[in-house]
C-alpha atoms as a PDB file:
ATOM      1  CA  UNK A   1      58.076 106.342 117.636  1.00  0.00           C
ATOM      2  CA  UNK A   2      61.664 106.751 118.374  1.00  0.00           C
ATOM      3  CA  UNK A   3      64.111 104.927 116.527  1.00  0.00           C
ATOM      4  CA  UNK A   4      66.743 106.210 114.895  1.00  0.00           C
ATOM      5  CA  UNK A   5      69.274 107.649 117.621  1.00  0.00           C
ATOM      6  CA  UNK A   6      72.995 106.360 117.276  1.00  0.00           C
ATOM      7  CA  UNK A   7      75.678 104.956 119.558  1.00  0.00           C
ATOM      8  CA  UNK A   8      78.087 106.969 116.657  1.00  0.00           C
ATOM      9  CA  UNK A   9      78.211 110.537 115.519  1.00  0.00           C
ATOM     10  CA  UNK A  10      79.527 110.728 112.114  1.00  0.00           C
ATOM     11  CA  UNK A  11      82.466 113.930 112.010  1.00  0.00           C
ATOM     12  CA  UNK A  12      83.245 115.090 108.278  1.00  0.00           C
ATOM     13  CA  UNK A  13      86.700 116.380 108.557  1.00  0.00           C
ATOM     14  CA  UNK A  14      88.909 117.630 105.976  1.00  0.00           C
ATOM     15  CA  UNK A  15      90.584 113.908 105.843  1.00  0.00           C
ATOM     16  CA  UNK A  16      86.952 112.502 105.466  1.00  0.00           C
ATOM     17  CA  UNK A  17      84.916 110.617 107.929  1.00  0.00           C
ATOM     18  CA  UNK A  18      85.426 109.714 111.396  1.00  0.00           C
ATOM     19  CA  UNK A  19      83.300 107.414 113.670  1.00  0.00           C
ATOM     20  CA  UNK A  20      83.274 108.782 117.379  1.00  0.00           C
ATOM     21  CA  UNK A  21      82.270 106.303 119.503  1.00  0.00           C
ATOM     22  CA  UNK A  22      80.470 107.369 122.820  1.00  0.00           C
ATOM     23  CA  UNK A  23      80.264 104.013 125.127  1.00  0.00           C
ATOM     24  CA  UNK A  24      78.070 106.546 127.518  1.00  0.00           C
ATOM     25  CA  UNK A  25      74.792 107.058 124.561  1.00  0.00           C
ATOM     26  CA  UNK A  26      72.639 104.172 125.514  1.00  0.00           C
ATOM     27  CA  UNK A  27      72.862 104.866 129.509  1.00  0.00           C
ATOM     28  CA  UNK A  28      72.009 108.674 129.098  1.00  0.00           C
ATOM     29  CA  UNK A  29      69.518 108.415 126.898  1.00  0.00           C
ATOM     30  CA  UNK A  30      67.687 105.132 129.206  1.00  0.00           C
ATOM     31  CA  UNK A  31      68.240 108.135 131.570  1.00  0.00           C
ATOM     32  CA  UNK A  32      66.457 110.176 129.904  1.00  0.00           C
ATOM     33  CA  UNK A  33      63.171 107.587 129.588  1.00  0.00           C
ATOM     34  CA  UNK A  34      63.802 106.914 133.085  1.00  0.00           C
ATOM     35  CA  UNK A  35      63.045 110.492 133.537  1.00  0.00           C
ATOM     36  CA  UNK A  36      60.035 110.566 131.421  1.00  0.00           C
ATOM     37  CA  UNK A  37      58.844 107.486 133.841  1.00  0.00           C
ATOM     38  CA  UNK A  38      59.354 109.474 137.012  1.00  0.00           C
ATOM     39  CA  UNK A  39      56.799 111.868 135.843  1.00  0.00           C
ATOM     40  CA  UNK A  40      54.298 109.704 134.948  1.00  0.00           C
ATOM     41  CA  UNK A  41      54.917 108.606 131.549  1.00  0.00           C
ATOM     42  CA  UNK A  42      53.813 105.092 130.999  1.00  0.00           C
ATOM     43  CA  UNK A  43      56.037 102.375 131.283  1.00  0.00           C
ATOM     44  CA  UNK A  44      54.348 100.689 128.366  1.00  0.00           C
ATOM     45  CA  UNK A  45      54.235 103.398 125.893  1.00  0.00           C
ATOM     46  CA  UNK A  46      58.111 104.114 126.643  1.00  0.00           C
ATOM     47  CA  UNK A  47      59.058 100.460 126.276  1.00  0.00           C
ATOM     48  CA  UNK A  48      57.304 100.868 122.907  1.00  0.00           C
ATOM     49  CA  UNK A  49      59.149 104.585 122.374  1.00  0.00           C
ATOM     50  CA  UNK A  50      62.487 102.818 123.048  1.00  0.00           C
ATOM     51  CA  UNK A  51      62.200  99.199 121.631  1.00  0.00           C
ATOM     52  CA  UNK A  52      62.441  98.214 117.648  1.00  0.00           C
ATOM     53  CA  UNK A  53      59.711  95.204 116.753  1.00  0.00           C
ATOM     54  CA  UNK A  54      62.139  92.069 115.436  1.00  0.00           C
ATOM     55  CA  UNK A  55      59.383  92.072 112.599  1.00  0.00           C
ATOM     56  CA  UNK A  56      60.099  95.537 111.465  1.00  0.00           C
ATOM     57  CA  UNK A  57      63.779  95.356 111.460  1.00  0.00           C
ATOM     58  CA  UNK A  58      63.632  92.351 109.124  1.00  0.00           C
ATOM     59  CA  UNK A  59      61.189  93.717 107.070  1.00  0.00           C
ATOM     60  CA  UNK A  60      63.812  96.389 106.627  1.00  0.00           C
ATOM     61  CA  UNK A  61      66.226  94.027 106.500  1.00  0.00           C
ATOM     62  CA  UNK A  62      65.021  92.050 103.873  1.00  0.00           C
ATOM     63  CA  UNK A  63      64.066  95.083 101.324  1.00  0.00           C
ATOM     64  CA  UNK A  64      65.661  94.352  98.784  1.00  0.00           C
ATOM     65  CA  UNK A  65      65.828  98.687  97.702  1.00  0.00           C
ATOM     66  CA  UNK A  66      68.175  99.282 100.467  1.00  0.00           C
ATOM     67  CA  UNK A  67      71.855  98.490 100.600  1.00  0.00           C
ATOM     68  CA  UNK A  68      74.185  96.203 102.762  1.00  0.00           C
ATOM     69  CA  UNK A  69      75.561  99.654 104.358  1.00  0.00           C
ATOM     70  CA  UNK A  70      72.046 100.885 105.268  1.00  0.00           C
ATOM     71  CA  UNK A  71      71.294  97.323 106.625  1.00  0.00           C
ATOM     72  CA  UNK A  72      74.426  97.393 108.579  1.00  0.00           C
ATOM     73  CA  UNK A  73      73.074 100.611 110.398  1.00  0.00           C
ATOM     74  CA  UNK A  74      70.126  99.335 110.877  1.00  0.00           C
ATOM     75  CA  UNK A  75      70.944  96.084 112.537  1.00  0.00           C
ATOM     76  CA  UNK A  76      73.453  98.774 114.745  1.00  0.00           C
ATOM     77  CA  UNK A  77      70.454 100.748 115.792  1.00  0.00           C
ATOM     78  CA  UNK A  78      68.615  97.813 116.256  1.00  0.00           C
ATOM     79  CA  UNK A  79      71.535  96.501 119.247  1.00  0.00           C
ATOM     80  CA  UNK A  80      71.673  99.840 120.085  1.00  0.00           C
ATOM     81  CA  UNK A  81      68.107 100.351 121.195  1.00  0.00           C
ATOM     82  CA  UNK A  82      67.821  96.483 122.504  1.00  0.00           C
ATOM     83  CA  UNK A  83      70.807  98.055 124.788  1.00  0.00           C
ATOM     84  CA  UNK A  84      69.074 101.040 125.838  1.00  0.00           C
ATOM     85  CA  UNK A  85      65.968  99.092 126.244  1.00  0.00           C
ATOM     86  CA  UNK A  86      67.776  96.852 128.858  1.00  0.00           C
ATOM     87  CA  UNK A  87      69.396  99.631 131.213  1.00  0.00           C
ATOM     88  CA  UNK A  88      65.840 101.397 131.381  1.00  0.00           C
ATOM     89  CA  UNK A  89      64.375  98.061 132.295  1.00  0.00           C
ATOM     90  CA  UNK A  90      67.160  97.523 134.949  1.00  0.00           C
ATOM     91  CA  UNK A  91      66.624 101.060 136.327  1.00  0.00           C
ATOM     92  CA  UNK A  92      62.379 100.483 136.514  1.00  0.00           C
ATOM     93  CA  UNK A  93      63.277  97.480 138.343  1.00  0.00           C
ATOM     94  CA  UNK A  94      66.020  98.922 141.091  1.00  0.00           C
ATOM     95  CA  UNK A  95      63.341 101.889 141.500  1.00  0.00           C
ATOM     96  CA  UNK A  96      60.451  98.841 142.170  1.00  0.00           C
ATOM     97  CA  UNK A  97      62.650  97.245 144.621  1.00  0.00           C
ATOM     98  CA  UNK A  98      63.505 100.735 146.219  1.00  0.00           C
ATOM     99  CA  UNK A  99      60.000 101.580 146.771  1.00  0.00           C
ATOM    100  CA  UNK A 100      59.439  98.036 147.955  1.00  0.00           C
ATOM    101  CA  UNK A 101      62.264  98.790 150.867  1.00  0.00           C
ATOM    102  CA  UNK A 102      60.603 102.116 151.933  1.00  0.00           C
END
């Protein structure tokens, strides 16, 4: 299952950590699904690839081991994949109605 790719690259610079933000992420990598569904993959076992089960993120959430910055990642991957979830979705659908036009 994949889970754990980030809207953020972390930089260590001499001055010490930067967040780069790349607003772009989630739309290439629900390209890159969208891909995998033009050659066959399954719609169902990508859906499942790209989406995060509400109860494993508050399973994670609630472990009491793990620390508020760790949650706060998680609950950012979490959106993040919801996002990515939703373009692919929208794409599967404009590709349905496309073939529905031809």
């Amino acid at each position: 299952m994949i889970i754990l790719a980030f809207s953020k690259q972390l930089v260590v610079r001499n001055t010490g950590i930067k967040e780069d933000f790349d607003p772009l992420a989630s739309q290439r990598e629900a390209a890159m699904f969208y891909g995998l569904f033009l050659r066959g993959h399954s719609l169902e076992a990508l859906r499942r690839d790209i989406d995060v089960p509400k109860p494993l993120i508050q399973k994670w959430l609630h472990a009491p081991r793990y620390e508020e910055g760790f949650r706060e990642n998680l609950r950012r991957v979490y959106f993040y994949r919801k996002q990515v979830l939703a373009i692919f979705e929208e794409l599967v659908h404009s590709e349905r109605q496309r073939a529905k036009v031809q």
